[in-house]
N, C-alpha and C. Protein backbone atom coordinates (compact mmCIF):
# COMPACT_ATOMS: atom_id res chain seq x y z
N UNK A 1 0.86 -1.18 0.00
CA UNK A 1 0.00 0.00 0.00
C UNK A 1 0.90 1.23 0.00
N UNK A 2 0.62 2.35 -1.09
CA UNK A 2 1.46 3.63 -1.03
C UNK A 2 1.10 4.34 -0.15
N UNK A 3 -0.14 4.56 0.50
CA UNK A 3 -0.29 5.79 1.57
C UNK A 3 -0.81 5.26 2.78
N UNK A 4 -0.82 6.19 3.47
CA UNK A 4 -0.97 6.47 5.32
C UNK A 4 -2.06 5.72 5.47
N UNK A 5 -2.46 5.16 6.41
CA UNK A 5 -4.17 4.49 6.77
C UNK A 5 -4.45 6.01 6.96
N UNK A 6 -5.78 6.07 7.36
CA UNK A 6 -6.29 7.19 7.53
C UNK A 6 -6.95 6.26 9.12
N UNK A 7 -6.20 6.71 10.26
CA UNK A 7 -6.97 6.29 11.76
C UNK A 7 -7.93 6.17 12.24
N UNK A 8 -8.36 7.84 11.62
CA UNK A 8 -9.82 8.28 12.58
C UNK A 8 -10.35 7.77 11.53
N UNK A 9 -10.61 7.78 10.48
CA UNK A 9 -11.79 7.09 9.74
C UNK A 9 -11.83 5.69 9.61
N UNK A 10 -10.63 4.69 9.79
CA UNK A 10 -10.82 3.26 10.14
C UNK A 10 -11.45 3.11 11.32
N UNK A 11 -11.50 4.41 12.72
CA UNK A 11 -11.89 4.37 13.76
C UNK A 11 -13.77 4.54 13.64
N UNK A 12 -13.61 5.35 12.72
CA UNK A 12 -15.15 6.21 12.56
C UNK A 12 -16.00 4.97 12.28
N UNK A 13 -15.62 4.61 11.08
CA UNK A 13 -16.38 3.26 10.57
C UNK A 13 -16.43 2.47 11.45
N UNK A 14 -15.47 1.70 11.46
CA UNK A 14 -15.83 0.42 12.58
C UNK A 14 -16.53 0.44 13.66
N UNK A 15 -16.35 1.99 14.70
CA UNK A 15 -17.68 2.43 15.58
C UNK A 15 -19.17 2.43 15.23
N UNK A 16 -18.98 3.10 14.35
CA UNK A 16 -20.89 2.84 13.71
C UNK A 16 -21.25 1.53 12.78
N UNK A 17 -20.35 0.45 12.48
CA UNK A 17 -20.70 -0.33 12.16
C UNK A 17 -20.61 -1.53 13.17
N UNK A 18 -20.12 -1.37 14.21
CA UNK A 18 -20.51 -2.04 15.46
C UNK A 18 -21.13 -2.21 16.19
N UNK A 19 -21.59 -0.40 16.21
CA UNK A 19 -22.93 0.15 17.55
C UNK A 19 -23.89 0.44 16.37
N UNK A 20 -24.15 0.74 15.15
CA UNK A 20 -25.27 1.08 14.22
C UNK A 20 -25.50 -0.32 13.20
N UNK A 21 -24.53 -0.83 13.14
CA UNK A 21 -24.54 -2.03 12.03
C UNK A 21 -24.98 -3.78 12.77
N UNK A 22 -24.41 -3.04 14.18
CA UNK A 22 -24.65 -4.80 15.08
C UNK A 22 -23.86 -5.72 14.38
N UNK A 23 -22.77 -5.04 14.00
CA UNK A 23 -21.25 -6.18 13.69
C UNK A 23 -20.38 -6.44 15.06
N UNK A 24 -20.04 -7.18 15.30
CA UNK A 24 -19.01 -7.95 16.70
C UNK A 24 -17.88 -6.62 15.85
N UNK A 25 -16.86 -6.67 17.18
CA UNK A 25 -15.98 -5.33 17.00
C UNK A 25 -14.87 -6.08 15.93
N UNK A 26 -14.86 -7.53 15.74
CA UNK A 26 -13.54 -7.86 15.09
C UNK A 26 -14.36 -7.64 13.57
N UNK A 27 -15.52 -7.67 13.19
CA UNK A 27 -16.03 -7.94 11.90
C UNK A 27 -16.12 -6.33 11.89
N UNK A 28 -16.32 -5.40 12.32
CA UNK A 28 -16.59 -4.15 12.18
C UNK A 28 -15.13 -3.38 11.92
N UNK A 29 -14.02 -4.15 12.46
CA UNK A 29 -12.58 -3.91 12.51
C UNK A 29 -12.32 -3.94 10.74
N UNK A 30 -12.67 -5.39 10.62
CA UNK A 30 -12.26 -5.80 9.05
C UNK A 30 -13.03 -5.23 7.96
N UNK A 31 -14.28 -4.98 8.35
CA UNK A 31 -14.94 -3.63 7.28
C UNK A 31 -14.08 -2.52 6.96
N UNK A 32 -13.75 -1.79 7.84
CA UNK A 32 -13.22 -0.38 7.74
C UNK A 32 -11.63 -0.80 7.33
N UNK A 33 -11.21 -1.68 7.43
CA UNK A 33 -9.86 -1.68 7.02
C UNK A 33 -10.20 -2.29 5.66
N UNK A 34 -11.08 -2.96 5.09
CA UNK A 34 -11.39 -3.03 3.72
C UNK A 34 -11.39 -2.14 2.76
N UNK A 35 -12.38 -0.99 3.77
CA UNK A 35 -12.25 0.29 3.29
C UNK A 35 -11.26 0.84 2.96
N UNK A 36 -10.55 0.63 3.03
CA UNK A 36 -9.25 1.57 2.99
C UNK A 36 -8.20 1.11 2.10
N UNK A 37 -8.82 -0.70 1.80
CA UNK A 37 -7.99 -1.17 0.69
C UNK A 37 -7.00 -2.28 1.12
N UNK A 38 -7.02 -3.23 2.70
CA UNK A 38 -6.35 -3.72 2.90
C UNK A 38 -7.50 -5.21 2.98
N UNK A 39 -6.81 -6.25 3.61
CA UNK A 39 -7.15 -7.21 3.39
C UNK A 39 -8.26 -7.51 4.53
N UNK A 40 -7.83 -6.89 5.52
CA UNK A 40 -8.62 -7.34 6.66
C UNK A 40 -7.77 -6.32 7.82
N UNK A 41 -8.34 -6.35 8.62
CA UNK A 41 -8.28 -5.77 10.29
C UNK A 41 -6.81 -6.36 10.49
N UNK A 42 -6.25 -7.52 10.45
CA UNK A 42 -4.57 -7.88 10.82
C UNK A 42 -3.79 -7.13 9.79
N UNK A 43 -4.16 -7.01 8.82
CA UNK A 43 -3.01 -6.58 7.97
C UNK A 43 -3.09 -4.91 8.01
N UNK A 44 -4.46 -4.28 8.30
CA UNK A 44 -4.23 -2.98 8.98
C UNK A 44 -2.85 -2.62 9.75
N UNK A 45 -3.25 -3.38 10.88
CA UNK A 45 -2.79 -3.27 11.81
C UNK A 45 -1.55 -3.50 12.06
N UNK A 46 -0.81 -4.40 11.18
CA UNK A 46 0.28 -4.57 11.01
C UNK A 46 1.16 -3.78 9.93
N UNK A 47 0.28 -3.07 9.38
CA UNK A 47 1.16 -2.43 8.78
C UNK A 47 1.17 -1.07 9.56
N UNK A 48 0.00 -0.24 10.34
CA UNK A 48 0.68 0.31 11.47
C UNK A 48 1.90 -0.43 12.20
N UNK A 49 2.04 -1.08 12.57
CA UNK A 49 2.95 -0.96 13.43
C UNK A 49 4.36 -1.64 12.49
N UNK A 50 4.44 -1.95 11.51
CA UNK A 50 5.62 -2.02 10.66
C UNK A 50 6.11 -0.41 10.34
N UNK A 51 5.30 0.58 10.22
CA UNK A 51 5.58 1.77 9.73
C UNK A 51 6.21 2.30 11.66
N UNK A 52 5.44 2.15 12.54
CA UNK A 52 5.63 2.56 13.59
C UNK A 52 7.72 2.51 13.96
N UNK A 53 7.57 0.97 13.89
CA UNK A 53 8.74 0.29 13.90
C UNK A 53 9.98 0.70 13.07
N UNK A 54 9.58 0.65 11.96
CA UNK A 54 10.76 0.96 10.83
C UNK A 54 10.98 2.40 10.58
N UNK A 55 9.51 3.20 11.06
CA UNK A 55 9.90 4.63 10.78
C UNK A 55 9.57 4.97 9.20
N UNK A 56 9.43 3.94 8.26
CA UNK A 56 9.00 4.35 6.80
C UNK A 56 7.49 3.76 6.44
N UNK A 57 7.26 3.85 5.66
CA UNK A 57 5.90 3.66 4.49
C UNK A 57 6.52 1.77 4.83
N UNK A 58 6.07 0.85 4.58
CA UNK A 58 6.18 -0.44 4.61
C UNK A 58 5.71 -0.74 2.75
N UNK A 59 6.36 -1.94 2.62
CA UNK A 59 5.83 -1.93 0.98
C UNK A 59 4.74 -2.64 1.01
């Protein structure tokens, strides 16, 4: 992935599709990180914290 997650809006979504959608928080996780173009909620998340870690963009 070339750009930044966007936080608050992986945050935004997954809140109202948890508390408005009645998705469990891990299925409401993997929506919003869909959104955004990744595979699922782990690979979000791991690529936060590969960028965290390394300090760069992750490929």
């Amino acid at each position: 992935m070339s750009r930044i997650p966007d936080i608050d809006a992986f945050e935004e979504r997954a809140a109202i599709a948890e508390y408005d959608g009645g998705l469990s928080r891990s299925e409401a996780e993997n929506l919003a990180a869909r959104a955004q173009g990744f595979a699922g909620a782990d690979a979000y998340w791991q690529w936060l914290a590969d960028y965290v870690v390394d300090r760069r963009m992750p490929n």
